[in-house]
C-alpha atoms as a PDB file:
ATOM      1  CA  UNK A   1      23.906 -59.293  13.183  1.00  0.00           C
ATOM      2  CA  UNK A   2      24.653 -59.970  16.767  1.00  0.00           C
ATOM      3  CA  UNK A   3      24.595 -57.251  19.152  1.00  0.00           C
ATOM      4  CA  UNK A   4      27.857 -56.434  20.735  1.00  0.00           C
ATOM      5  CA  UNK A   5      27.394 -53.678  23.299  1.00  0.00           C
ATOM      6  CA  UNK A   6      28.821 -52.746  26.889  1.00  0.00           C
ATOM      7  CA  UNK A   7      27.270 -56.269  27.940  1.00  0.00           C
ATOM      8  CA  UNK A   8      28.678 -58.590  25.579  1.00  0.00           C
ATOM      9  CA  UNK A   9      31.760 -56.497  26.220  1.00  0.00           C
ATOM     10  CA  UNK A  10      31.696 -56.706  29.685  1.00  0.00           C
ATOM     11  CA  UNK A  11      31.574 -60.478  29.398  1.00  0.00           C
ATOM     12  CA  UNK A  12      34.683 -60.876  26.922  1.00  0.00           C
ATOM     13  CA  UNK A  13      36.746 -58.525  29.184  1.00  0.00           C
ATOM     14  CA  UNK A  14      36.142 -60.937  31.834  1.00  0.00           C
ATOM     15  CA  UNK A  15      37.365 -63.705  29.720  1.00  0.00           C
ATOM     16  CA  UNK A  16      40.301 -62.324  28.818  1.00  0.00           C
ATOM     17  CA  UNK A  17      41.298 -61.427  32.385  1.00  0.00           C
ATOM     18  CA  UNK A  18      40.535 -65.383  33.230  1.00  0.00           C
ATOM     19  CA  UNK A  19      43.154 -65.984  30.655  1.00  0.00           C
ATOM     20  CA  UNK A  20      45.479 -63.617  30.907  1.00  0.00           C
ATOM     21  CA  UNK A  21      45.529 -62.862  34.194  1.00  0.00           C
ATOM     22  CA  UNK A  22      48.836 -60.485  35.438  1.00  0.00           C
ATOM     23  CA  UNK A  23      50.193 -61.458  31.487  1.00  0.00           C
ATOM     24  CA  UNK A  24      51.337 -63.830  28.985  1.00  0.00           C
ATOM     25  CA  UNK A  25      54.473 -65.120  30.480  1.00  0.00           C
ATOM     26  CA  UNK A  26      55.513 -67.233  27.754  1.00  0.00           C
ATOM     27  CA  UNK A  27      54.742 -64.248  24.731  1.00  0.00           C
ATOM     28  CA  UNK A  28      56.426 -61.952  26.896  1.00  0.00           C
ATOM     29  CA  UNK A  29      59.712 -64.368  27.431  1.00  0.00           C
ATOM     30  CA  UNK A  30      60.000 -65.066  23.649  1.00  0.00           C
ATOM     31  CA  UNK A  31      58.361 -62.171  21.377  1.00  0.00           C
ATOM     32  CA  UNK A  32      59.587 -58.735  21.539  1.00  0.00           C
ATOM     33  CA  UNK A  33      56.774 -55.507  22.053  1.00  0.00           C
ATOM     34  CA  UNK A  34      57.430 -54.199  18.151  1.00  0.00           C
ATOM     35  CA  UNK A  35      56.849 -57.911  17.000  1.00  0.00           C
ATOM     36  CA  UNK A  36      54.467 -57.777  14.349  1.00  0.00           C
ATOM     37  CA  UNK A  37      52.660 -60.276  12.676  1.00  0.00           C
ATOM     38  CA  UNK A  38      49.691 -61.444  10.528  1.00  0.00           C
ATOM     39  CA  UNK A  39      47.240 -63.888  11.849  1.00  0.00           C
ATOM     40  CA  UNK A  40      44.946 -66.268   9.712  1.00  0.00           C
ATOM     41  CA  UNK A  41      41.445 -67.922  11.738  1.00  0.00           C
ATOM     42  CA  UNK A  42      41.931 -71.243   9.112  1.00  0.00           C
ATOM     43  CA  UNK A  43      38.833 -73.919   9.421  1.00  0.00           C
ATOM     44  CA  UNK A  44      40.191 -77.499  10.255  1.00  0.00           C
ATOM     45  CA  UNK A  45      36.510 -79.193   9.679  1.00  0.00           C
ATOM     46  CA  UNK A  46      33.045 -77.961   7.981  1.00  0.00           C
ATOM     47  CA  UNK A  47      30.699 -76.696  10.094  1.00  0.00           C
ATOM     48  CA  UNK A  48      28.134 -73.452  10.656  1.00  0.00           C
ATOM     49  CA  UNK A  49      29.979 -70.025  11.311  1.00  0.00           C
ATOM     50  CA  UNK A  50      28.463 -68.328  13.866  1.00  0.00           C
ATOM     51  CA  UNK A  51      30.443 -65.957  16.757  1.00  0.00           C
ATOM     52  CA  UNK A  52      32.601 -63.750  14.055  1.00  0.00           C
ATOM     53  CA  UNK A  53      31.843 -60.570  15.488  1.00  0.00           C
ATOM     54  CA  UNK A  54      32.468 -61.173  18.671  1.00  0.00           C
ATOM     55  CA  UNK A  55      36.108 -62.751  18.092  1.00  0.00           C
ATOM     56  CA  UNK A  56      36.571 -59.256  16.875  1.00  0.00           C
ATOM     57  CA  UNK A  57      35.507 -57.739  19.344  1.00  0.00           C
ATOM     58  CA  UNK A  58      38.103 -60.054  21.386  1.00  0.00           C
ATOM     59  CA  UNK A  59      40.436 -58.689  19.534  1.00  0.00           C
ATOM     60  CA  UNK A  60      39.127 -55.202  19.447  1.00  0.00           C
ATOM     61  CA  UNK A  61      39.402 -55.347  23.622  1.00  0.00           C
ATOM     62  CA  UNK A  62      42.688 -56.265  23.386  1.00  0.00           C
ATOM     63  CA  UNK A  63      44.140 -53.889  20.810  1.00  0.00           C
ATOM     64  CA  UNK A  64      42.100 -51.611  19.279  1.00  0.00           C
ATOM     65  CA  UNK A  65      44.697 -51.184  16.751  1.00  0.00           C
ATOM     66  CA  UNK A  66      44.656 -54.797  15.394  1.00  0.00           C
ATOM     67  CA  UNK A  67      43.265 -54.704  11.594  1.00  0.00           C
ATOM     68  CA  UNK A  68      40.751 -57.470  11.585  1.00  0.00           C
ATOM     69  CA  UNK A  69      39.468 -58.519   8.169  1.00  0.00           C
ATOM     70  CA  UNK A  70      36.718 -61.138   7.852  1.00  0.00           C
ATOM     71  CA  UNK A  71      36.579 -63.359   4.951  1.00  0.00           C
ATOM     72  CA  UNK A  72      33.303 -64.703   5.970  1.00  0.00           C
ATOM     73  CA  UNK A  73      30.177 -63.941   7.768  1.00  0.00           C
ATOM     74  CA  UNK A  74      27.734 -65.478  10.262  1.00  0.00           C
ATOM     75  CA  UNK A  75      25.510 -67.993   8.839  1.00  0.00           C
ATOM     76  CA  UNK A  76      27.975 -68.908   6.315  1.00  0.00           C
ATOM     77  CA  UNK A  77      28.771 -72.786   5.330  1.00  0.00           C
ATOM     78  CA  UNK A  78      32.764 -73.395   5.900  1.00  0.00           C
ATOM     79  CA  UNK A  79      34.318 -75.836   4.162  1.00  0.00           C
ATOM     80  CA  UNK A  80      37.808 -77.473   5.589  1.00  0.00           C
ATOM     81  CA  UNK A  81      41.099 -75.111   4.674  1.00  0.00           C
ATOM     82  CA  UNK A  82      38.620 -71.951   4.416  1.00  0.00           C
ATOM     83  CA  UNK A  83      40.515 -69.263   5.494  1.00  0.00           C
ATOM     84  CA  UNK A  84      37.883 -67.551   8.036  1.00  0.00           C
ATOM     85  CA  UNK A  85      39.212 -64.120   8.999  1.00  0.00           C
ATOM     86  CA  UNK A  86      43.197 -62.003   8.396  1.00  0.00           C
ATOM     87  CA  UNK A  87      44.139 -60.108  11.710  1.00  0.00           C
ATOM     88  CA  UNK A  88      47.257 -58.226  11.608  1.00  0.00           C
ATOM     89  CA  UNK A  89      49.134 -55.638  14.323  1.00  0.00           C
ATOM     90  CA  UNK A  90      51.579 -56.808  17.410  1.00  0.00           C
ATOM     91  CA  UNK A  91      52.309 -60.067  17.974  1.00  0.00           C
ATOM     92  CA  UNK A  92      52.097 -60.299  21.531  1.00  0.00           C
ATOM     93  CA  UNK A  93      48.294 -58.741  21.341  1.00  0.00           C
ATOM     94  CA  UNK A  94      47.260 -61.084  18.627  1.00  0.00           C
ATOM     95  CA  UNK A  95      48.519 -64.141  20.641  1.00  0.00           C
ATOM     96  CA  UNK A  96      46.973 -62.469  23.881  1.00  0.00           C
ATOM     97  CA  UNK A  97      43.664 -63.027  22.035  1.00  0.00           C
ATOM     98  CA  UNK A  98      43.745 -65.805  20.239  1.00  0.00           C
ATOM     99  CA  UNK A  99      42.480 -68.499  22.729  1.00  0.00           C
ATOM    100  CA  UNK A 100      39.154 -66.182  24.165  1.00  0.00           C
ATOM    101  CA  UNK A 101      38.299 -65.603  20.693  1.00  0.00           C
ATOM    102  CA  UNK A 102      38.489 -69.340  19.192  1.00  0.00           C
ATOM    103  CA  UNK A 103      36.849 -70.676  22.122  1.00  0.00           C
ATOM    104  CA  UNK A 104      33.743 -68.246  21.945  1.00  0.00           C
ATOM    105  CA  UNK A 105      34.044 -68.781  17.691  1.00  0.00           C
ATOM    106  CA  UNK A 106      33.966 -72.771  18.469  1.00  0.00           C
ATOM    107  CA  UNK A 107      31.741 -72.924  20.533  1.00  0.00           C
ATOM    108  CA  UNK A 108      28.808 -70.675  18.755  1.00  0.00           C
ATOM    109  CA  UNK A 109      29.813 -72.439  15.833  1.00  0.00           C
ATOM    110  CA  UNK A 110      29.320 -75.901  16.945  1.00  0.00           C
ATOM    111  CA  UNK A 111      25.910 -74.388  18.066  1.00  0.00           C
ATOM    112  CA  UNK A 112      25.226 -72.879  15.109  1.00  0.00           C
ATOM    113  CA  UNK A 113      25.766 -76.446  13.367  1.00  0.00           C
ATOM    114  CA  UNK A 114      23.953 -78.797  15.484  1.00  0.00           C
ATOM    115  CA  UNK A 115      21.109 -76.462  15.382  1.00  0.00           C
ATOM    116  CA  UNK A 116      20.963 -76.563  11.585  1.00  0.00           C
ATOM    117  CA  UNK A 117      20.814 -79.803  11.775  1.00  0.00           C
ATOM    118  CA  UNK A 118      18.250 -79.858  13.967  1.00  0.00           C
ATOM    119  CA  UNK A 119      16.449 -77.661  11.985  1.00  0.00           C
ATOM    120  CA  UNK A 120      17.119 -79.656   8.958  1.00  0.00           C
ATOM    121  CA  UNK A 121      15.439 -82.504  10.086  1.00  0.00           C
ATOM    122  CA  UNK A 122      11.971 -80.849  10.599  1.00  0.00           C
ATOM    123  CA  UNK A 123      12.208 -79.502   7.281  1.00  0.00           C
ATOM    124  CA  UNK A 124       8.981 -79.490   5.193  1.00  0.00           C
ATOM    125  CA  UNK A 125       6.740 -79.750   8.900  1.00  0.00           C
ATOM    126  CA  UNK A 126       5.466 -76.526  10.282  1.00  0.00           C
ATOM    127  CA  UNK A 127       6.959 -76.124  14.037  1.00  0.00           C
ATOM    128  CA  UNK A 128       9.975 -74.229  15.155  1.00  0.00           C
ATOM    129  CA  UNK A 129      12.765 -75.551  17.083  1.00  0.00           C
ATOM    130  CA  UNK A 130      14.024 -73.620  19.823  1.00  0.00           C
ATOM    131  CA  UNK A 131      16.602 -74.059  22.730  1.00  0.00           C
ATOM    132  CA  UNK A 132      16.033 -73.810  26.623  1.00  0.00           C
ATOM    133  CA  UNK A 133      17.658 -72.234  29.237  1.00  0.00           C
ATOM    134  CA  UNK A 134      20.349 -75.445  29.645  1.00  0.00           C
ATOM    135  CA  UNK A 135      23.187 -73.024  28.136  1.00  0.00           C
ATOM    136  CA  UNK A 136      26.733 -72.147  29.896  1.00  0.00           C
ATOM    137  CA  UNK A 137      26.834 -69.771  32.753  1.00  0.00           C
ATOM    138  CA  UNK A 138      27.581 -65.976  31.448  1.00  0.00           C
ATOM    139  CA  UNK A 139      27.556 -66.832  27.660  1.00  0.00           C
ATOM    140  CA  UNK A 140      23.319 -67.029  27.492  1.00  0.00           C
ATOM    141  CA  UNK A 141      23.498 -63.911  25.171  1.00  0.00           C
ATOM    142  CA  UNK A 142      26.582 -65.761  22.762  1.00  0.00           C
ATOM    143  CA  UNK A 143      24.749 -68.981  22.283  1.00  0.00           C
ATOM    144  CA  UNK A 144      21.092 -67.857  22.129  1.00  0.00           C
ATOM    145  CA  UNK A 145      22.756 -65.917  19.017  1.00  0.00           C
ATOM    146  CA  UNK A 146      24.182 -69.141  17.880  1.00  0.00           C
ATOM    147  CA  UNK A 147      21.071 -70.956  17.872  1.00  0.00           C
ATOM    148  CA  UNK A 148      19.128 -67.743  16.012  1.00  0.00           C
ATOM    149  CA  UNK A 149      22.019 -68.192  13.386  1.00  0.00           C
ATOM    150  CA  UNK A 150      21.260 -72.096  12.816  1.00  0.00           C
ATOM    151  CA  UNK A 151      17.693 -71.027  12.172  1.00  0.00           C
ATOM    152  CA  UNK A 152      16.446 -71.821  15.389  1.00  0.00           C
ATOM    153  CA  UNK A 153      14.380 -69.691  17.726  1.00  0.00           C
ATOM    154  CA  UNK A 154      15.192 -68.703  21.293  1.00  0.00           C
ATOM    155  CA  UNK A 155      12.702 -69.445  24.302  1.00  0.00           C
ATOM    156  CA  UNK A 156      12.349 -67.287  26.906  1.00  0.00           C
ATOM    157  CA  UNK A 157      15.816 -65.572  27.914  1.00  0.00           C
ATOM    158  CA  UNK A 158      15.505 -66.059  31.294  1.00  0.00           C
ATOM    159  CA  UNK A 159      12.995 -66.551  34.033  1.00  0.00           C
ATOM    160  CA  UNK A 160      12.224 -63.046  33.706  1.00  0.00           C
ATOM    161  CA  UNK A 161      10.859 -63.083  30.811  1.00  0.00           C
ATOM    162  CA  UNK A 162       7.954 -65.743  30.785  1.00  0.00           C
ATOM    163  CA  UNK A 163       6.013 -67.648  32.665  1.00  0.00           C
ATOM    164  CA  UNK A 164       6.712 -71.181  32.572  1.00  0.00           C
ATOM    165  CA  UNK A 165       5.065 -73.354  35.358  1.00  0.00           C
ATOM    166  CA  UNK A 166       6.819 -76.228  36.159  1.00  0.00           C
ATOM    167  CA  UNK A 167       6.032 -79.399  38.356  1.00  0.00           C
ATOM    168  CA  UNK A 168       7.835 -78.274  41.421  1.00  0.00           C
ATOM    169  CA  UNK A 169       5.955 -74.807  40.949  1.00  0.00           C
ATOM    170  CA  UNK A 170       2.667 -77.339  40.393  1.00  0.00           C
ATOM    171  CA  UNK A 171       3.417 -78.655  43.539  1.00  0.00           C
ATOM    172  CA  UNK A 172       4.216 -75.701  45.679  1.00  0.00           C
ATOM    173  CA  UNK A 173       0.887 -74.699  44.555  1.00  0.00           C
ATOM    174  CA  UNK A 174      -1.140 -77.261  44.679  1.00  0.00           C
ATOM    175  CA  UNK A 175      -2.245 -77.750  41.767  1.00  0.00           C
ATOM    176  CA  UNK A 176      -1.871 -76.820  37.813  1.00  0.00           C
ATOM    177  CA  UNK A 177      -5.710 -74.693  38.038  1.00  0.00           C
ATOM    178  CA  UNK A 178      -4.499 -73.075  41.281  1.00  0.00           C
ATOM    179  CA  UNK A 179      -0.920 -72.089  39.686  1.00  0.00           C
ATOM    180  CA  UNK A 180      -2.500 -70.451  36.389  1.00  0.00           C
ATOM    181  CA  UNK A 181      -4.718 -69.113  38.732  1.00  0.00           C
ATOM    182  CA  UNK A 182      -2.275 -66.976  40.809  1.00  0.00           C
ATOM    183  CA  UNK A 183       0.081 -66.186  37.730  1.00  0.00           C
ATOM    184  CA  UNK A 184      -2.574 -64.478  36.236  1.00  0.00           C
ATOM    185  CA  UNK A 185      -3.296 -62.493  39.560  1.00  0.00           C
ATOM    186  CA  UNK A 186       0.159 -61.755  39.765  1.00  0.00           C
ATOM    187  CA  UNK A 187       1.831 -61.143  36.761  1.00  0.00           C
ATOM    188  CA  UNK A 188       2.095 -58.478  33.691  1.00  0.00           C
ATOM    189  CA  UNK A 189      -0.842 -59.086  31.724  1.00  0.00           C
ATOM    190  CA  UNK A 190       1.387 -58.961  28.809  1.00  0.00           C
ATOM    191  CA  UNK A 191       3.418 -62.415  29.666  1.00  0.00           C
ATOM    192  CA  UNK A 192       1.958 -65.692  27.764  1.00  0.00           C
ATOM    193  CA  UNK A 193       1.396 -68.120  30.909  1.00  0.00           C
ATOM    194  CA  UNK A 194       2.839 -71.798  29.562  1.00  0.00           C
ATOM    195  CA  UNK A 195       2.336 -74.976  32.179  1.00  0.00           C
ATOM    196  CA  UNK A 196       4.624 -77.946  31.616  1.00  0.00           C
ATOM    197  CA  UNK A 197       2.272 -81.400  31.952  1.00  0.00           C
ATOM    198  CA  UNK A 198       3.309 -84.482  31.383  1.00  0.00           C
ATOM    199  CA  UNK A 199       0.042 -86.809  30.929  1.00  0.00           C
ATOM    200  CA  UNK A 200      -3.446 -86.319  29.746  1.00  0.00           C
ATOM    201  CA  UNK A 201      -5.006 -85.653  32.719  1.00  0.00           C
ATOM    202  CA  UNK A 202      -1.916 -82.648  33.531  1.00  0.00           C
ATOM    203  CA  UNK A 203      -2.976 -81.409  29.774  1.00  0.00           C
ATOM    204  CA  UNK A 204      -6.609 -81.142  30.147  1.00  0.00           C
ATOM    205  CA  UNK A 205      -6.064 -79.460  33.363  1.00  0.00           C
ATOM    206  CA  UNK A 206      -3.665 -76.656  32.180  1.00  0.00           C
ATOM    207  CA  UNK A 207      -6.531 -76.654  29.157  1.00  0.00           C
ATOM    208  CA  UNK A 208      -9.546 -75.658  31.334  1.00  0.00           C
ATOM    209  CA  UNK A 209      -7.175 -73.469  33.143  1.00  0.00           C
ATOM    210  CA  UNK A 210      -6.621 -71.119  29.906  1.00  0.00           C
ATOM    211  CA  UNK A 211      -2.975 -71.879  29.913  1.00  0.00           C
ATOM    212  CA  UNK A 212      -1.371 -70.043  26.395  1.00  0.00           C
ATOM    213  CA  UNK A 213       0.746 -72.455  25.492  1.00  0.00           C
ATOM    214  CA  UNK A 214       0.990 -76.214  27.161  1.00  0.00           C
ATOM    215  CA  UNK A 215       4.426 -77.854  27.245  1.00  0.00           C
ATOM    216  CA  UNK A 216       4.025 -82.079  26.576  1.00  0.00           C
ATOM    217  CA  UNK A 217       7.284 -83.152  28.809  1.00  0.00           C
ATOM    218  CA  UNK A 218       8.761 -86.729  28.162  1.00  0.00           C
ATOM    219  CA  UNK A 219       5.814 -88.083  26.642  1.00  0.00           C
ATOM    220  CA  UNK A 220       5.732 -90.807  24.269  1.00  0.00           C
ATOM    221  CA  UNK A 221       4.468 -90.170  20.692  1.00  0.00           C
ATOM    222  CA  UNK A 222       0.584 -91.663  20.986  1.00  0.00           C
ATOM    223  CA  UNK A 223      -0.329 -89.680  23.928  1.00  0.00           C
ATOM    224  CA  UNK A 224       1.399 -86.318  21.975  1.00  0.00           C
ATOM    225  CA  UNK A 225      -0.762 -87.272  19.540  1.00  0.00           C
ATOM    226  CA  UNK A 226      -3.946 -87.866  21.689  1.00  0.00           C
ATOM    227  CA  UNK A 227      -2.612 -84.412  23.708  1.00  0.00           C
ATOM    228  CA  UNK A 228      -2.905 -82.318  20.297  1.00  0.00           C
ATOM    229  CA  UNK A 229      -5.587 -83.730  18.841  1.00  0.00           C
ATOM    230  CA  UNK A 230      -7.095 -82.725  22.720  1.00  0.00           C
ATOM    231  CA  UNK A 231      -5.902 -79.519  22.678  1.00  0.00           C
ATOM    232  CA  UNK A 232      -7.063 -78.764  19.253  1.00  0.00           C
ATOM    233  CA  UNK A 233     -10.423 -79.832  19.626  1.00  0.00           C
ATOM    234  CA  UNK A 234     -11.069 -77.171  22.409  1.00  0.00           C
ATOM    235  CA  UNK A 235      -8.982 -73.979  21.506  1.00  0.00           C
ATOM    236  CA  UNK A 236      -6.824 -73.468  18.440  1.00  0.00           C
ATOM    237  CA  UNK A 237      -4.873 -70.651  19.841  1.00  0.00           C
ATOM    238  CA  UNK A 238      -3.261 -72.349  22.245  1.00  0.00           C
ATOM    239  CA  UNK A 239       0.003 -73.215  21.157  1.00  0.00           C
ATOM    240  CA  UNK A 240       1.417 -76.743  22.146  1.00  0.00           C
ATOM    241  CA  UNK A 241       4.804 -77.585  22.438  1.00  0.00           C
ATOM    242  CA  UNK A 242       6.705 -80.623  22.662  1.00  0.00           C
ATOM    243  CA  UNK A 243       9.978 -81.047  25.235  1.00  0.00           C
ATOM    244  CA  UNK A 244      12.405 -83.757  26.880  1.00  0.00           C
ATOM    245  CA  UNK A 245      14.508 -86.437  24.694  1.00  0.00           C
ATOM    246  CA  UNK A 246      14.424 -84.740  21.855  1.00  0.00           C
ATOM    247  CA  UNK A 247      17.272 -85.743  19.414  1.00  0.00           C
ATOM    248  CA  UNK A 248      18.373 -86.318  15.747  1.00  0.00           C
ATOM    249  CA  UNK A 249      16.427 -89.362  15.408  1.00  0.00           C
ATOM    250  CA  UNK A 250      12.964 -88.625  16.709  1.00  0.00           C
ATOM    251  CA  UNK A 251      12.654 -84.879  16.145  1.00  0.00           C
ATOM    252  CA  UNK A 252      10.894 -84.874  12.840  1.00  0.00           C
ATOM    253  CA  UNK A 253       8.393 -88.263  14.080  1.00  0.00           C
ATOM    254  CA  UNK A 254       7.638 -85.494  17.086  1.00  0.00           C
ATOM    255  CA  UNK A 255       7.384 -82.771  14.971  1.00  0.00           C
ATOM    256  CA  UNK A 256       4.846 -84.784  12.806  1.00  0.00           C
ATOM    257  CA  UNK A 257       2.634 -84.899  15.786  1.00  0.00           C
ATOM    258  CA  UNK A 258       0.908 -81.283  15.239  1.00  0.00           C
ATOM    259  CA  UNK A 259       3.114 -79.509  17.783  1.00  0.00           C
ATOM    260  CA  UNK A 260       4.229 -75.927  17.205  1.00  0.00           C
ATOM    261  CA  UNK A 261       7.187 -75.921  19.046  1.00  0.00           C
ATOM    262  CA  UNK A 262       9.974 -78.044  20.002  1.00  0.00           C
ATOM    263  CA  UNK A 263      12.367 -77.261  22.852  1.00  0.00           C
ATOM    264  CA  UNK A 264      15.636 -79.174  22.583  1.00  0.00           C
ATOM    265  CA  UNK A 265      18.012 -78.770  25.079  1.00  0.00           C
ATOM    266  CA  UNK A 266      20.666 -80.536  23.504  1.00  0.00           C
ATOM    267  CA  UNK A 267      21.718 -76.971  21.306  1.00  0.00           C
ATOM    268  CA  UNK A 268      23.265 -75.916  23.427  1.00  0.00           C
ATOM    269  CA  UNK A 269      24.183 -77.959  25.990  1.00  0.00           C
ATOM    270  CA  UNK A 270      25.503 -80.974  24.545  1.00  0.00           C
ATOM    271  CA  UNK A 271      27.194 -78.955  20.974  1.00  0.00           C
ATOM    272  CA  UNK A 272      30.422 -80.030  19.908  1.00  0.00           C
ATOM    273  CA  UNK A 273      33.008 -77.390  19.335  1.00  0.00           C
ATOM    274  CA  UNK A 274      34.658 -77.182  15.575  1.00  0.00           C
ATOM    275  CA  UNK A 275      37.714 -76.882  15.004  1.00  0.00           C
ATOM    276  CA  UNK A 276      39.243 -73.762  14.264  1.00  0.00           C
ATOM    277  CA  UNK A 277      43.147 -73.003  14.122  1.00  0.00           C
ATOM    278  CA  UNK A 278      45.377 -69.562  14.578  1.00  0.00           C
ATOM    279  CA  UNK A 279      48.264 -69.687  12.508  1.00  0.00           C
ATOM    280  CA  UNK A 280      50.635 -66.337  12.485  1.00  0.00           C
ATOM    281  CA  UNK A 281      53.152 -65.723  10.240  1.00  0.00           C
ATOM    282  CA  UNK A 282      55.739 -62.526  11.165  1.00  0.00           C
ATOM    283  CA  UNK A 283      55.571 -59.496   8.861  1.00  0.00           C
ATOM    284  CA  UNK A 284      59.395 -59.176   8.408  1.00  0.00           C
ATOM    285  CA  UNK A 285      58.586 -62.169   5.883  1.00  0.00           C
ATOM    286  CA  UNK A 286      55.915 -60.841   3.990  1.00  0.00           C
ATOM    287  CA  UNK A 287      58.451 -58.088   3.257  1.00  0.00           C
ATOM    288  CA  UNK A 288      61.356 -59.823   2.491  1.00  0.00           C
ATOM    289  CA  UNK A 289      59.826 -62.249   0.138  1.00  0.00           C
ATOM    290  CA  UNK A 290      58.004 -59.163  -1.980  1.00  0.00           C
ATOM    291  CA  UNK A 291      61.391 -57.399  -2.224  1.00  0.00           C
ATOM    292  CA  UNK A 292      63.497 -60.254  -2.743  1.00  0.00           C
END
């Protein structure tokens, strides 16, 4: 289950205020305040579901009195015409909500699916897929979710969290040895150190340096095999992970190199949306067609 706290909160607030702004002018021009209806979340392709919770807690924010009833859960496949979620209470509140909540729900969704896929792809080889950092500004914490929910496994949440020397940080500081050198001077003991190379001589350099875990950027399949078979040879607990131009047709030929991980920044940044549809229907004719 996701966690939806005062963050996640925080963040939807500030999406609906982006879309509502001083109010609907259009809801408020056409639908009186006691308008009540029943809304239907209705799947218009087949796809991953990922995001449910929070769209209710769009709607929650909105209207705490809105009666939101999921038909589904997270995780779940969805077939075309699935009906994904019931929401009934005030018209204008359900139609204040419906665009923050199907954009978040499409969006983790289409996450959600491509990472599957992903996923798929590797299946039978031993390495995890994970994202990167390449995700949309103030929705990290949505689609890291999405990608956990697609079976996928998050990197580091932010730079924070992990040490990750780069080439520019290489370069600042002269050197891969040097870099390792100072992170482990300078950091919590507890943080894996991981150094991003991207030739042989770059990996048996971050090697001798005792890096945990050494990234093999953009390189072509022989020298990630030469890299691993490298790597291996000298220390088995270092964990090697492959990043850069990863996509649906070479994944599982890199994942058949040895690595343990593979970063693919495509989850997140380059996921299509699915399509997902609000349709409401007014009480009143619920209630006339059961008494008629």
């Amino acid at each position: 289950m996701p966690a939806v706290n005062n963050q996640t909160d925080s963040i939807l607030l500030n999406a609906l205020r982006e879309d509502i702004g001083s109010g609907d002018v259009t809801t408020s021009a056409i639908i009186p305040e006691d308008h009540r209806s029943q809304a239907v979340l209705i799947a218009k392709e087949a796809f991953l579901l990922a995001g449910l919770p929070y769209a209710e807690a769009v709607f929650r924010l909105v209207n705490p009195a809105l009666k939101f009833k999921a038909n589904k859960k997270d995780g779940d496949k969805i077939n075309k015409g699935d009906v994904i979620a019931k929401i009934v209470g005030r018209t204008r509140d359900l139609l204040a909500a419906e665009r923050t909540a199907l954009n978040l729900l499409q969006r983790l969704s289409g996450i959600a699916t491509l990472t599957r896929r992903f996923v798929n792809s590797t299946r039978g080889l031993k390495v995890k897929i994970t994202d990167t950092r390449k995700t949309t500004a103030g929705l990290r914490v949505f689609e890291k979710y999405a990608v956990r929910t697609g079976g996928g496994y998050n990197h580091r949440a932010g730079l924070f969290d992990g040490v990750l020397i780069k080439d520019n940080h290489v370069e600042a500081a002269d050197g891969i040895k040097k870099a390792v050198k100072l992170c482990r001077e300078n950091v919590p003991h507890m943080l894996k150190v991981e150094v991003e190379t991207g030739n042989i001589r770059e990996v048996r350099s971050a090697l001798s340096a005792g890096a945990d875990i050494i990234m093999l950027d953009n390189m072509t399949l022989q020298d990630m095999k030469k890299a691993v078979a490298i790597i291996r040879s000298k220390n088995l607990r270092t964990h090697i992970e492959a990043s850069g131009g990863i996509n649906l047709q070479n994944i599982r030929a890199i994942a058949g190199t040895g690595v343990d991980l593979i970063s693919v920044g495509a989850l997140t940044h380059s996921a299509m949306a699915v399509d997902i549809s609000m349709e409401i229907k007014p009480l009143r004719r619920f209630i006339d067609k059961n008494s008629a």
